[in-house]
N, C-alpha and C. Protein backbone atom coordinates (compact mmCIF):
# COMPACT_ATOMS: atom_id res chain seq x y z
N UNK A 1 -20.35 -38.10 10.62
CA UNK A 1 -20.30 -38.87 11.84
C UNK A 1 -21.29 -40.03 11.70
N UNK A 2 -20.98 -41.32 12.41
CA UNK A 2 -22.02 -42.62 12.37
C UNK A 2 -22.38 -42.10 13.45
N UNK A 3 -23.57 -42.97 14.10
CA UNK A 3 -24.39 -43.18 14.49
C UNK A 3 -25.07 -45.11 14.27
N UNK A 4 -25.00 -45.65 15.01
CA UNK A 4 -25.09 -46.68 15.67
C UNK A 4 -26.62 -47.14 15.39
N UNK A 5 -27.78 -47.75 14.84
CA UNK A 5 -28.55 -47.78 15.09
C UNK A 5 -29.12 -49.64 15.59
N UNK A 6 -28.15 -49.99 16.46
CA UNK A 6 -28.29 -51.05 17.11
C UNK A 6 -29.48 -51.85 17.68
N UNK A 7 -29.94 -51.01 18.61
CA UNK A 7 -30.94 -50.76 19.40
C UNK A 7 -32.23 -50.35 18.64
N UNK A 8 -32.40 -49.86 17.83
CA UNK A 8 -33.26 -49.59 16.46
C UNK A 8 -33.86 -50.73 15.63
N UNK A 9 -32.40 -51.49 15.50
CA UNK A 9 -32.92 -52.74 14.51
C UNK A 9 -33.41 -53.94 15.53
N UNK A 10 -32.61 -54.03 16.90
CA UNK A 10 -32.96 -55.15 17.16
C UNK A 10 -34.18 -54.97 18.17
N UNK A 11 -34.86 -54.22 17.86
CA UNK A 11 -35.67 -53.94 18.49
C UNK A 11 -36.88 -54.66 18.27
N UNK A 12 -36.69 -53.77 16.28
CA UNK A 12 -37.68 -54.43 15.17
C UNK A 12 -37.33 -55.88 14.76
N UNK A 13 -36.56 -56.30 15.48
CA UNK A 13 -36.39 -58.08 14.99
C UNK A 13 -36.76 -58.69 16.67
N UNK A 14 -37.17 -57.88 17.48
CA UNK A 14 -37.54 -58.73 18.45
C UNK A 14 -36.69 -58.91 19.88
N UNK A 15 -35.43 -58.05 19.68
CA UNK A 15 -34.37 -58.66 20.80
C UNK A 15 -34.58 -57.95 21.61
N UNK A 16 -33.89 -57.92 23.04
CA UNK A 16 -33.70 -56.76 23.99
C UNK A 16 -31.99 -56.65 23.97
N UNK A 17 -31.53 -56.37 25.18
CA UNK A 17 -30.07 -56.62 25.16
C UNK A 17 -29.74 -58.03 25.50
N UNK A 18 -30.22 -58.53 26.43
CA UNK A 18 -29.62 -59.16 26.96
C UNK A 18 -29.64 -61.01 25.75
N UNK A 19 -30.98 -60.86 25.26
CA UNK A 19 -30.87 -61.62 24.24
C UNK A 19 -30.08 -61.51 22.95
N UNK A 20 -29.96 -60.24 22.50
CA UNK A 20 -29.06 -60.27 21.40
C UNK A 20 -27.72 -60.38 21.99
N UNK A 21 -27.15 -60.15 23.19
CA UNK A 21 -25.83 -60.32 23.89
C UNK A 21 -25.84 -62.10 23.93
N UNK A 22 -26.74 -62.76 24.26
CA UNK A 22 -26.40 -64.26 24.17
C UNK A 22 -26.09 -64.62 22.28
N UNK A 23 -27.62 -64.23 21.72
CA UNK A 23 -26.95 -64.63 20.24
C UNK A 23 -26.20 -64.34 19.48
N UNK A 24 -25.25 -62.73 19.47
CA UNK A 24 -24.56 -62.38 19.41
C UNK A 24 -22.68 -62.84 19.94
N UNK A 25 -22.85 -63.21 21.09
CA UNK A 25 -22.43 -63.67 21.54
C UNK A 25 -20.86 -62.70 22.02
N UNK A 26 -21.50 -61.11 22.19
CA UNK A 26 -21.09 -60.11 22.46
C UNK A 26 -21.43 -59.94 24.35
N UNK A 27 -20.45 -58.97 24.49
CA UNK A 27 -20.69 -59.07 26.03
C UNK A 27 -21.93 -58.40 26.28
N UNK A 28 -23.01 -58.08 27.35
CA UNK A 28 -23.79 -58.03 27.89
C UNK A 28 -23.63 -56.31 28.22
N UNK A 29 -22.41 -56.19 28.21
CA UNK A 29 -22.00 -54.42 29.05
C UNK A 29 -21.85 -53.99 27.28
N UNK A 30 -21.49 -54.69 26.58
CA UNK A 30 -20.86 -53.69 25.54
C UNK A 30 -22.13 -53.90 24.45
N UNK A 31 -23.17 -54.51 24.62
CA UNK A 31 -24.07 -54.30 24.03
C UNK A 31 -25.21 -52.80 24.47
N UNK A 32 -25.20 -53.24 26.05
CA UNK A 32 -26.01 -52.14 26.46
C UNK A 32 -25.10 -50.79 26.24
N UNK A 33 -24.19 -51.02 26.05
CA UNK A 33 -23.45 -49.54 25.40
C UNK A 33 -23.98 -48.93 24.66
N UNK A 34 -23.91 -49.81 23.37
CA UNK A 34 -24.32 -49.92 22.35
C UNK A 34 -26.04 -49.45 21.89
N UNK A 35 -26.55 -49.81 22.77
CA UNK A 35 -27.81 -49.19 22.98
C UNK A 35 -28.00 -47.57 23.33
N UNK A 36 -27.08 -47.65 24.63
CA UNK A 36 -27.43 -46.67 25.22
C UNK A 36 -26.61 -45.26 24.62
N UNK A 37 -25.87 -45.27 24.43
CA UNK A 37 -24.74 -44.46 23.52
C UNK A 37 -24.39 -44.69 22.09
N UNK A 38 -25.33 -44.25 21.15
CA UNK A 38 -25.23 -44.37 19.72
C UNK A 38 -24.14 -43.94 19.13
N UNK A 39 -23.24 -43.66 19.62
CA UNK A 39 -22.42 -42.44 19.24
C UNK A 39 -20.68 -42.95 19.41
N UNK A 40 -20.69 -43.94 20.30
CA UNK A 40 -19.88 -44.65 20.90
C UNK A 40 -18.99 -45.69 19.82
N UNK A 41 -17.80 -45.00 19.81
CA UNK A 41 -16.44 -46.29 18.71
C UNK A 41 -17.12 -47.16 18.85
N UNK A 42 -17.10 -48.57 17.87
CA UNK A 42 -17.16 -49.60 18.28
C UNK A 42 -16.42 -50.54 17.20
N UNK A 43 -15.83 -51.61 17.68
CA UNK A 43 -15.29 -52.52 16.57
C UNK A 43 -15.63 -53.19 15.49
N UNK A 44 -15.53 -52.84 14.10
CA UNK A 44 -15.94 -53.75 13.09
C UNK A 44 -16.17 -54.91 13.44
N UNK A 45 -15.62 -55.62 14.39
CA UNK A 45 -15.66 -57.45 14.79
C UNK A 45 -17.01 -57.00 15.35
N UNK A 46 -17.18 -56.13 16.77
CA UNK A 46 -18.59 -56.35 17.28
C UNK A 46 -20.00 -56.07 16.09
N UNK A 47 -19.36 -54.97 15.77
CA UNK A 47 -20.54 -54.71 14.48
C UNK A 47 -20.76 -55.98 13.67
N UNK A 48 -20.04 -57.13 13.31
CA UNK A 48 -20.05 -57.88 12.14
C UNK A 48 -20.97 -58.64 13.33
N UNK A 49 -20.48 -59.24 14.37
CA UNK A 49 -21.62 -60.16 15.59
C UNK A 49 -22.47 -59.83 15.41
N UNK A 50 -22.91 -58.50 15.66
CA UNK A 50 -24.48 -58.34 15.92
C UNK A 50 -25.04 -58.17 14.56
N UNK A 51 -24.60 -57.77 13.60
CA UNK A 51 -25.68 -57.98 12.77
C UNK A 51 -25.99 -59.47 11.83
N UNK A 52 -24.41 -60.51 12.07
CA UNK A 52 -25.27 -61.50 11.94
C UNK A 52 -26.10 -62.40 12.93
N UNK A 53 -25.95 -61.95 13.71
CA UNK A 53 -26.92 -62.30 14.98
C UNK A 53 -28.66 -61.98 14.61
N UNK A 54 -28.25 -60.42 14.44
CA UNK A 54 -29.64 -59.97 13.22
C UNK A 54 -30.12 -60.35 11.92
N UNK A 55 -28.99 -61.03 11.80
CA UNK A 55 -29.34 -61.51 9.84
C UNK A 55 -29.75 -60.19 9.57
N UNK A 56 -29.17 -59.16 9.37
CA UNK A 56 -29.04 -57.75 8.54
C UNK A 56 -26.97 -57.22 8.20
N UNK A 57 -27.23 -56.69 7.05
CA UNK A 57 -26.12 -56.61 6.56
C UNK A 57 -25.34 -55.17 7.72
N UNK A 58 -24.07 -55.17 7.77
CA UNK A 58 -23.40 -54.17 8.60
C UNK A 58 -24.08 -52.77 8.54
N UNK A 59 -24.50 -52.06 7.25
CA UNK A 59 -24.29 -51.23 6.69
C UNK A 59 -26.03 -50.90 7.69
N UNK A 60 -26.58 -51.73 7.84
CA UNK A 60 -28.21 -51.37 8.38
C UNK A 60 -27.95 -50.98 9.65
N UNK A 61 -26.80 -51.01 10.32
CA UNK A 61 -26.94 -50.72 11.47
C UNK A 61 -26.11 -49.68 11.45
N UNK A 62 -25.70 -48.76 11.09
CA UNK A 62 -25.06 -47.54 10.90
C UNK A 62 -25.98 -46.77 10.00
N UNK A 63 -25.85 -45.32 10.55
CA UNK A 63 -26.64 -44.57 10.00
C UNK A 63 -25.61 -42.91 10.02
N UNK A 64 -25.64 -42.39 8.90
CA UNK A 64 -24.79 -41.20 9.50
C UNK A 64 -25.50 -40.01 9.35
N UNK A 65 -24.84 -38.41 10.54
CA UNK A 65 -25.60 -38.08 10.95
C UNK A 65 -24.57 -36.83 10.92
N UNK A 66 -25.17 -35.69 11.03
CA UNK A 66 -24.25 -34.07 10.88
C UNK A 66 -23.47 -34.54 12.37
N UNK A 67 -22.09 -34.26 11.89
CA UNK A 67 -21.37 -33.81 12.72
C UNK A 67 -21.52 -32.29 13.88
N UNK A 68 -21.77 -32.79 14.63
CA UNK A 68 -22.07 -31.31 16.01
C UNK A 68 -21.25 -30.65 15.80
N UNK A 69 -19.89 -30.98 15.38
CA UNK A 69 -18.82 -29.71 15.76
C UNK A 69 -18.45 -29.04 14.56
N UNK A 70 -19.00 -28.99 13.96
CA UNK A 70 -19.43 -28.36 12.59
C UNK A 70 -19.92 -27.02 12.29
């Protein structure tokens, strides 16, 4: 299972939501998702925004993690 670590990186580069939602240029709700629910689908397109928004490659913001239902 991924795991999202969104909120992790842009933390350490300085953003909150609402700023990486402007430079990103991702919505404002589907970022704080994104924060708030690590766990949560999300689209290769949004993933590719935010991390060049981050200047970090896709792969830094995913992290994978034991599956619970396991």
């Amino acid at each position: 299972m991924l795991r999202l670590r969104v909120k992790e990186v842009a933390e350490e580069k300085g953003y909150n939501m609402s700023s990486l939602s402007r430079k990103s240029d991702v919505s404002f709700i589907t970022v704080k998702r994104l924060f708030r629910e690590p766990l949560h689908p999300v689209s290769t397109a949004t993933l590719e925004k935010i991390a060049r928004a981050l200047e970090v490659p896709v792969s830094e913001l995913l992290e994978e993690v034991p599956d619970e239902n396991k």
